[in-house]
Every structure is written in structure tokens, then in C-alpha cells.
N, C-alpha and C. Protein backbone atom coordinates (compact mmCIF):
# COMPACT_ATOMS: atom_id res chain seq x y z
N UNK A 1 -5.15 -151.58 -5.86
CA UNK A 1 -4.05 -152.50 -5.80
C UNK A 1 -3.42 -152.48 -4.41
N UNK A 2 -3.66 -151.55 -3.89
CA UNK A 2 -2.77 -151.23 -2.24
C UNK A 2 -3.67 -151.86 -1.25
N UNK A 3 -4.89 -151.61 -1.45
CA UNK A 3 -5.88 -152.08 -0.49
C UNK A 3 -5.78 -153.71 -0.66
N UNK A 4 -5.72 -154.56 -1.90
CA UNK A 4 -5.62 -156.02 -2.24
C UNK A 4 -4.54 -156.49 -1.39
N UNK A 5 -3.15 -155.78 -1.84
CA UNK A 5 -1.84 -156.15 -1.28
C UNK A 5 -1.83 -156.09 0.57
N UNK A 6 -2.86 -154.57 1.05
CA UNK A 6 -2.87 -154.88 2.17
C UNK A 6 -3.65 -155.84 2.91
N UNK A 7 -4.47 -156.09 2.20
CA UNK A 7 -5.36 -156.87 2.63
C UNK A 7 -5.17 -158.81 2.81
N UNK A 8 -4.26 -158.68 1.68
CA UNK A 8 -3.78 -160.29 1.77
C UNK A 8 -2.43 -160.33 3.02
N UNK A 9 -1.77 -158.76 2.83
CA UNK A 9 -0.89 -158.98 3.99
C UNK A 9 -1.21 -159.43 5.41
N UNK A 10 -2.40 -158.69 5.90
CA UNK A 10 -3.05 -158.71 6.83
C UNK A 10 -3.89 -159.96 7.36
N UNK A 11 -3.43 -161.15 6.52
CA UNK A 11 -4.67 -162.02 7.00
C UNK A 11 -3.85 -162.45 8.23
N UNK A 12 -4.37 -163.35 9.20
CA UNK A 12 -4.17 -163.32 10.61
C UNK A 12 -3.12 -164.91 10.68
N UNK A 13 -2.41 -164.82 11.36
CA UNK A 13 -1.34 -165.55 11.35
C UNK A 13 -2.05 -167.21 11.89
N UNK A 14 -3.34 -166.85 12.65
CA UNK A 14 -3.97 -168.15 13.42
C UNK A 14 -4.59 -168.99 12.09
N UNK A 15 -5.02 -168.15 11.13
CA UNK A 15 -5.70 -168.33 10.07
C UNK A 15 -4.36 -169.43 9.18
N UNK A 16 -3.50 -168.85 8.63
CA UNK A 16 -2.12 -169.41 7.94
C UNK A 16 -1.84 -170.66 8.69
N UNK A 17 -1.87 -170.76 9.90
CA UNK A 17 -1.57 -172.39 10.97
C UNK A 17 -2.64 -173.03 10.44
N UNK A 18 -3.36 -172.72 10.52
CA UNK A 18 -4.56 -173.71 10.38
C UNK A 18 -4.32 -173.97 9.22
N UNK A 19 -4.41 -173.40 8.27
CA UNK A 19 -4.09 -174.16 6.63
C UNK A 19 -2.69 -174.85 6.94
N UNK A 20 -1.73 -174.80 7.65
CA UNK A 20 -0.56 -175.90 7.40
C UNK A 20 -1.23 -177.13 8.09
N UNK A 21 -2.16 -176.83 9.34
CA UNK A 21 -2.22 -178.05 10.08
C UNK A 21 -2.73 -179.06 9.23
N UNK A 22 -4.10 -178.70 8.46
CA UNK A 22 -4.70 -179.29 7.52
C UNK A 22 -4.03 -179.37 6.21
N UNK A 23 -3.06 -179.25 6.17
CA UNK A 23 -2.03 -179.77 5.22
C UNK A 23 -2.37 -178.89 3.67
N UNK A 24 -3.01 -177.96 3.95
CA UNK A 24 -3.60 -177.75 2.36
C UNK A 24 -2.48 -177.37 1.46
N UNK A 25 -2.67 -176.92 0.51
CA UNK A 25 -1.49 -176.77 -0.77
C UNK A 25 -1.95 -174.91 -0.73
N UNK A 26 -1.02 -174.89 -1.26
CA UNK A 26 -0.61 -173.36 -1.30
C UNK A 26 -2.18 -172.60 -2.15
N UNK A 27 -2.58 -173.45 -3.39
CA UNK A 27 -3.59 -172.85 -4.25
C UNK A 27 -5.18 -172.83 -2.89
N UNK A 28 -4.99 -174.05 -2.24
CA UNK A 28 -5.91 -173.59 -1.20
C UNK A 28 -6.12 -173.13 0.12
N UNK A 29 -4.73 -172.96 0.01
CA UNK A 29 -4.57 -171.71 1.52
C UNK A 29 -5.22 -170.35 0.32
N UNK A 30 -4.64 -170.00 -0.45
CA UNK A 30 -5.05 -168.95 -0.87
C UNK A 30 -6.87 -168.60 -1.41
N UNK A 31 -7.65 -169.93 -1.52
CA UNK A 31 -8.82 -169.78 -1.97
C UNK A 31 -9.64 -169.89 -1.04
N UNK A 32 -9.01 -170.97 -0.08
CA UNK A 32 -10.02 -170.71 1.42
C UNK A 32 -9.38 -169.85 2.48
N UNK A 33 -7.97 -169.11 2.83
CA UNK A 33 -8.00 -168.64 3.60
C UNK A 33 -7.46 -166.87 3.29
N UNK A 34 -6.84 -166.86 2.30
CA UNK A 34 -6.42 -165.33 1.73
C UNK A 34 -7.20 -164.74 1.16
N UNK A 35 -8.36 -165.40 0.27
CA UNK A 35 -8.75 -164.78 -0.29
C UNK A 35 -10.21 -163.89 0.58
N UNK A 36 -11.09 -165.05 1.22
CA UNK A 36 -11.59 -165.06 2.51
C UNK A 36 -11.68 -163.61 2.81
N UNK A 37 -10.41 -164.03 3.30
CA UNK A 37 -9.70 -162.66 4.70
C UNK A 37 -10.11 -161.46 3.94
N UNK A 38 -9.08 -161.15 2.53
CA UNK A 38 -8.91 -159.64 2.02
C UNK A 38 -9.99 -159.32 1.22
N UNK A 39 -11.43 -160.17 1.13
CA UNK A 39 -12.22 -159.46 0.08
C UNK A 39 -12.81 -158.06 0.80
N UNK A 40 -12.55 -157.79 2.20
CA UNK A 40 -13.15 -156.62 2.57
C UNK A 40 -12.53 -155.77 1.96
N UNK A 41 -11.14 -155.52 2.19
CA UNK A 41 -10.28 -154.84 1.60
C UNK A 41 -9.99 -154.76 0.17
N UNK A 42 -10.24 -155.66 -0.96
CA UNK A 42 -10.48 -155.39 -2.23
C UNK A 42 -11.60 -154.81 -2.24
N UNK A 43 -12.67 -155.14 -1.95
CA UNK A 43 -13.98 -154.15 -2.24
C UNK A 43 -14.05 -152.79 -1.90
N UNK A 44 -13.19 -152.21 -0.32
CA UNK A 44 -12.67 -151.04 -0.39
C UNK A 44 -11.85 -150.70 -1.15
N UNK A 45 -10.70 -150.75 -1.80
CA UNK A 45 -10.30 -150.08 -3.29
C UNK A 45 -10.82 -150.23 -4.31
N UNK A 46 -11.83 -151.06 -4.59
CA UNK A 46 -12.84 -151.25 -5.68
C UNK A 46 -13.62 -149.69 -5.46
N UNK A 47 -14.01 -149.54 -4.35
CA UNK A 47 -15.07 -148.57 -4.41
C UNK A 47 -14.50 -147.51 -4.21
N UNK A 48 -13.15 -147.00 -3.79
CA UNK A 48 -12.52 -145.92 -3.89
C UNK A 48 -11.49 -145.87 -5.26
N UNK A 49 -11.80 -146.40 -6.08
CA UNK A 49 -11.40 -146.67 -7.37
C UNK A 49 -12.46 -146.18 -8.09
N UNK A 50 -13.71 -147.13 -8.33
CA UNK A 50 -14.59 -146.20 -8.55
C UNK A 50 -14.63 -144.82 -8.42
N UNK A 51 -14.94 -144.49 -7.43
CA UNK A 51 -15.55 -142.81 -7.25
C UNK A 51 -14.51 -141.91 -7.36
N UNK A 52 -12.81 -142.24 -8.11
CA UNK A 52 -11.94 -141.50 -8.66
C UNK A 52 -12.49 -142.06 -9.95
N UNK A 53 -12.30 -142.96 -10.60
CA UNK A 53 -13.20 -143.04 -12.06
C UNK A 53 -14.51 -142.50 -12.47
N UNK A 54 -15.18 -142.53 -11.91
CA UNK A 54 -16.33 -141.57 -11.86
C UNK A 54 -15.94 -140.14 -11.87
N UNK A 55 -15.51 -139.52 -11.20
CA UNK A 55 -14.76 -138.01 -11.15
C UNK A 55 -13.78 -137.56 -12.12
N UNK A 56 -13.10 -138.60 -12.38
CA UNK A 56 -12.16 -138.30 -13.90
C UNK A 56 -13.02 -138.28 -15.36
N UNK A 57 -14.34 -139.43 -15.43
CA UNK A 57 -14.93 -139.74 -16.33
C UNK A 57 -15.21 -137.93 -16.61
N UNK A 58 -16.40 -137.44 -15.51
CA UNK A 58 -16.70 -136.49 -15.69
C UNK A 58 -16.06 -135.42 -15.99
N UNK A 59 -14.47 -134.78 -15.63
CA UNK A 59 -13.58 -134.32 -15.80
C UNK A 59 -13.19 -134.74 -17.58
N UNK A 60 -13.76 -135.77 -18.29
CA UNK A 60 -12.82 -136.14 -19.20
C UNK A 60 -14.10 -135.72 -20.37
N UNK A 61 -15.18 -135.55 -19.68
CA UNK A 61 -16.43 -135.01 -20.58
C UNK A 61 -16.38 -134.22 -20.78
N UNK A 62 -15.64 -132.97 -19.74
CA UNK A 62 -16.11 -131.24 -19.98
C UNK A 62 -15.22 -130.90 -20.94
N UNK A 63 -13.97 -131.83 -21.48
CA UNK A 63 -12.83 -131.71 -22.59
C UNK A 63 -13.72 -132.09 -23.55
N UNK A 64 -14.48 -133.48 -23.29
CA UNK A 64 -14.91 -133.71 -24.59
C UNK A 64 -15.72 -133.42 -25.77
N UNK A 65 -16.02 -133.87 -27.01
CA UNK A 65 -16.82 -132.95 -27.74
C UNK A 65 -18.05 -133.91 -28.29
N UNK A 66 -18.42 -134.85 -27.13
CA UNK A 66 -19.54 -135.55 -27.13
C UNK A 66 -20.39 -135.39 -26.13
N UNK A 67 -21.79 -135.11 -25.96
CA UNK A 67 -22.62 -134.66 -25.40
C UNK A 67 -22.34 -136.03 -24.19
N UNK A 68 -23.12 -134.99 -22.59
CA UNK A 68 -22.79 -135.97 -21.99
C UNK A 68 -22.75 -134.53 -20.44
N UNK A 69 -23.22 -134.92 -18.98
CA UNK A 69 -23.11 -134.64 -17.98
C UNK A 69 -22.16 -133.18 -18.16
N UNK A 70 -20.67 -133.75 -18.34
CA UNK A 70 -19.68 -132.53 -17.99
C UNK A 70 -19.59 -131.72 -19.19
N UNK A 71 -19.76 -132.21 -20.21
CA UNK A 71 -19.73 -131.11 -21.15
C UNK A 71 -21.38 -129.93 -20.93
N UNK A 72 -22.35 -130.47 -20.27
CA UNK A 72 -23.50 -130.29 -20.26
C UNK A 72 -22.85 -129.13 -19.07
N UNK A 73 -21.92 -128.79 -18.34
CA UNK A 73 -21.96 -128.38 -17.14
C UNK A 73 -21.19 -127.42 -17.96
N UNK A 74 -19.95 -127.88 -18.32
CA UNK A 74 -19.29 -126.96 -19.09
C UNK A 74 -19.92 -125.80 -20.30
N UNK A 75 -20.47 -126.17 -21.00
CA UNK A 75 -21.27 -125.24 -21.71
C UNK A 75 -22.21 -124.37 -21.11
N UNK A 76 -23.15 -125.06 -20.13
CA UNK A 76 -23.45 -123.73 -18.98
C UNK A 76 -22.38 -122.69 -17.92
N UNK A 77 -21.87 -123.14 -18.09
CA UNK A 77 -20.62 -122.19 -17.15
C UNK A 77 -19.80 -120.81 -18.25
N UNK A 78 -19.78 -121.50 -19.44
CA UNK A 78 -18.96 -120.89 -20.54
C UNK A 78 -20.55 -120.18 -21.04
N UNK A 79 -21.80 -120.17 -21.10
CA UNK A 79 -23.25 -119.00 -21.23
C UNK A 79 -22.77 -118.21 -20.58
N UNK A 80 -22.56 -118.23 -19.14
CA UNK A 80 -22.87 -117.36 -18.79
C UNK A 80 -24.33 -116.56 -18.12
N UNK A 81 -24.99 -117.28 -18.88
CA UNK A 81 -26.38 -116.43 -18.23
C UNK A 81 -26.97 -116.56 -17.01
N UNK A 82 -28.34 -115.82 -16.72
CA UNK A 82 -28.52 -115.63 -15.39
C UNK A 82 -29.51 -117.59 -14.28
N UNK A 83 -29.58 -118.18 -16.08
CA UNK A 83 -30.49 -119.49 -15.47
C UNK A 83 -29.23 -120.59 -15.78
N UNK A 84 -28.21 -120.32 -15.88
CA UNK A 84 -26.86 -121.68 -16.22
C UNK A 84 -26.62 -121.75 -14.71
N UNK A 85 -26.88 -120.80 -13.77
CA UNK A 85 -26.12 -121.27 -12.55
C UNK A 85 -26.98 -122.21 -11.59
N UNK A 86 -28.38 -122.19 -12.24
CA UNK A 86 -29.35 -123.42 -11.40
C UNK A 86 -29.77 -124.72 -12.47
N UNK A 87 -29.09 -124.72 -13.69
CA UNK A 87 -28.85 -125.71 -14.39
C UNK A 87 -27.87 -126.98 -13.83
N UNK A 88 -26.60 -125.87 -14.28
CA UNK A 88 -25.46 -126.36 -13.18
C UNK A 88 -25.46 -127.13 -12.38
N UNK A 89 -26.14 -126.50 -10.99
CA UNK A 89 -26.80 -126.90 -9.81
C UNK A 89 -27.17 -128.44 -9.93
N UNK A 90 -28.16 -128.64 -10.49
CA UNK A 90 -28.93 -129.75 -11.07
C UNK A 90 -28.19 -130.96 -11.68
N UNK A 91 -27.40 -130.28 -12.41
CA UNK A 91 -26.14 -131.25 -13.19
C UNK A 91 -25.83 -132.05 -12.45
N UNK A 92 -24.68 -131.16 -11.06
CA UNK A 92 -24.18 -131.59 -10.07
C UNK A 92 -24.79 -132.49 -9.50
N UNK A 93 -25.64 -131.95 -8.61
CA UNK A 93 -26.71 -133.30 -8.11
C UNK A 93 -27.05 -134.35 -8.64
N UNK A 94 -26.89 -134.63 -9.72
CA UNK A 94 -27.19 -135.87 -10.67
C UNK A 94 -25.84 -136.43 -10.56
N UNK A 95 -25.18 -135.85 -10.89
CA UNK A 95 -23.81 -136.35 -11.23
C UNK A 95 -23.46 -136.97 -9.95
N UNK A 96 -23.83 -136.24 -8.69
CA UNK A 96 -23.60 -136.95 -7.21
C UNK A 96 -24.73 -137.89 -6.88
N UNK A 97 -25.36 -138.07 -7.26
CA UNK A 97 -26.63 -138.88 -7.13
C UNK A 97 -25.85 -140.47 -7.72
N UNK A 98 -25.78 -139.85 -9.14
CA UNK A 98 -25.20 -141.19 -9.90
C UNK A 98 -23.95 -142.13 -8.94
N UNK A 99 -23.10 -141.24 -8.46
CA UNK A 99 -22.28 -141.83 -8.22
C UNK A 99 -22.56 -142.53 -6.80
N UNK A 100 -23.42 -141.92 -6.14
CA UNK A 100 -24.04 -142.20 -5.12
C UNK A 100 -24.20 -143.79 -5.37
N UNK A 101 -25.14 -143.79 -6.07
CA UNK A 101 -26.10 -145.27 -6.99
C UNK A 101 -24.81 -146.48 -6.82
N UNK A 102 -23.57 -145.80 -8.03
CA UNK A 102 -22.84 -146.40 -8.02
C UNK A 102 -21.67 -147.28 -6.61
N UNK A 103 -21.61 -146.32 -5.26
CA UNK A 103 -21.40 -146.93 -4.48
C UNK A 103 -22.61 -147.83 -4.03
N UNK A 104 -23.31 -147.70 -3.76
CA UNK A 104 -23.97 -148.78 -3.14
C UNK A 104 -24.51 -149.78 -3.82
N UNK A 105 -24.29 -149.87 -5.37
CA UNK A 105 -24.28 -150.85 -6.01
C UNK A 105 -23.18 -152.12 -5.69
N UNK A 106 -21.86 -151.58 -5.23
CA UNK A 106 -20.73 -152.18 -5.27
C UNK A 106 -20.43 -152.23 -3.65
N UNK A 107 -21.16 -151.48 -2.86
CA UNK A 107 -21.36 -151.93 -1.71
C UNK A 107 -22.43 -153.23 -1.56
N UNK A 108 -23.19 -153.05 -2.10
CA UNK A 108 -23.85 -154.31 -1.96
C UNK A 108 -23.38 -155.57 -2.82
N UNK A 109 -22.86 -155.65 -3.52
CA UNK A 109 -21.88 -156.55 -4.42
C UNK A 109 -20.98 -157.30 -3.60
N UNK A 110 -20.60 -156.43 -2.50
CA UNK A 110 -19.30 -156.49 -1.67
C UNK A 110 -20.32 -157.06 -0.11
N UNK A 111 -21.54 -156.98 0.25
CA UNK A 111 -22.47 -158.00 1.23
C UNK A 111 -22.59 -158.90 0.30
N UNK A 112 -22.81 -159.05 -0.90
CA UNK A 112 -23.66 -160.58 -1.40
C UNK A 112 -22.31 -161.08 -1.18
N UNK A 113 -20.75 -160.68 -1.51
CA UNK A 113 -19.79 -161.53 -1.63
C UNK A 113 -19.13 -162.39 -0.75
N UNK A 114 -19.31 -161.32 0.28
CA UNK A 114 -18.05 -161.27 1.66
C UNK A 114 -19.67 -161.85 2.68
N UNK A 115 -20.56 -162.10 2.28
CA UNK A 115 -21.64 -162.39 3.56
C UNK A 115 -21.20 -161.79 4.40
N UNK A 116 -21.02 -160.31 4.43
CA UNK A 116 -21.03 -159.49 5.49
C UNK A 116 -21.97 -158.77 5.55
N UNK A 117 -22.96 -158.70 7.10
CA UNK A 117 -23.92 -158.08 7.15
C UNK A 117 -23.64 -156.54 8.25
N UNK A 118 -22.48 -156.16 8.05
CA UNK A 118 -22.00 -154.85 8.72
C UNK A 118 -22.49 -153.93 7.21
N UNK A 119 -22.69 -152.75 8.08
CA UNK A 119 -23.07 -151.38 7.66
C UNK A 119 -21.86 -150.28 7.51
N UNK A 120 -21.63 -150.05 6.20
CA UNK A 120 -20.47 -148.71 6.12
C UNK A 120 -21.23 -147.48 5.28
């Protein structure tokens, strides 16, 4: 929501003239020129939204009592034994893998949208 708000704040003042010169109405200053501007910046809190949802999800598994990644981590940690700590291991990496997936799913969501062909 901060990144949206900053992002529509930020559109460029040369940009706003030009929609008065061309007389447009308020609904299409905002569809051709606000919205335009801030989709970089919604797609960055999209994706740092994400990867706190992703991290809570998992956080909300090791409570839970449905099979699943964090409970899978959690029950090896609570063994104890001498092969839970390269289970674990493994978990993790998946679990960072996934989320991995998941940014650049929504990074690329965010090139097909914004026809931006920059690299982050």
C-alpha cells in the first residue's frame, strides 16, 4: 500500500501538464498517466508483500496441525536425531527455492505489464 501511494505520488509533474493540455478528464489522467507511472512501484510492494507472506505462511505451518513444509521442519527439530539436521537443511532450501520461483514469477508479471525490459 506504501509503495502504490508512493508511487502515484511520484508521477512527474511534466507528465500531469500534459494530461491538462490534452484536456483529459480526471478517470484518464489516471489510466493513461498515474497509473502508467506507479506500476513499477506497485509491483515492488507486490513482491515485497509476497516474500513476507510466504515467510508468515511458513511460520503459520510449524503451529499448524496439517502436514505441510514448516510443520515438516518443525517435527524434525522437536526428533532431535542425528539425520533431522540434514533433513531440515533440505526443507529450507526448498522452502527458499519456492519462494525464489515465486519472485520471479511476479517479476516477470511485472515485465509483461510495465513493458519494462530492465533487470532487478
Amino acid at each position: 500500500m506504501i509503495n502504490t501511494a508512493f508511487g502515484a505520488a511520484s508521477v512527474q509533474q511534466d507528465f500531469l501538464n500534459v494530461g491538462k493540455v490534452l484536456r483529459l478528464n480526471w478517470r484518464q489522467r489516471i489510466w493513461r498517466i498515474v497509473m502508467p507511472s506507479s506500476l513499477p512501484f506497485v509491483f515492488t510492494g507486490l513482491r515485497l508483500s509476497l516474500g513476507v507472506g510466504w515467510m508468515v505462511l511458513i511460520a503459520a505451518d510449524m503451529l499448524a496441525q496439517n502436514p505441510g513444509l514448516g510443520k515438516f521442519i518443525w517435527d524434525e527439530f522437536q526428533n532431535g536425531s542425528s539425520e533431522s539436521m540434514g533433513r531440515i537443511v533440505v526443507a529450507v532450501i526448498v522452502i527458499g527455492f519456492i519462494g525464489f520461483l515465486l519472485d520471479r514469477g511476479m517479476h516477470t508479471l511485472q515485465r509483461l505489464v510495465t513493458a519494462e525490459n530492465t533487470t532487478a
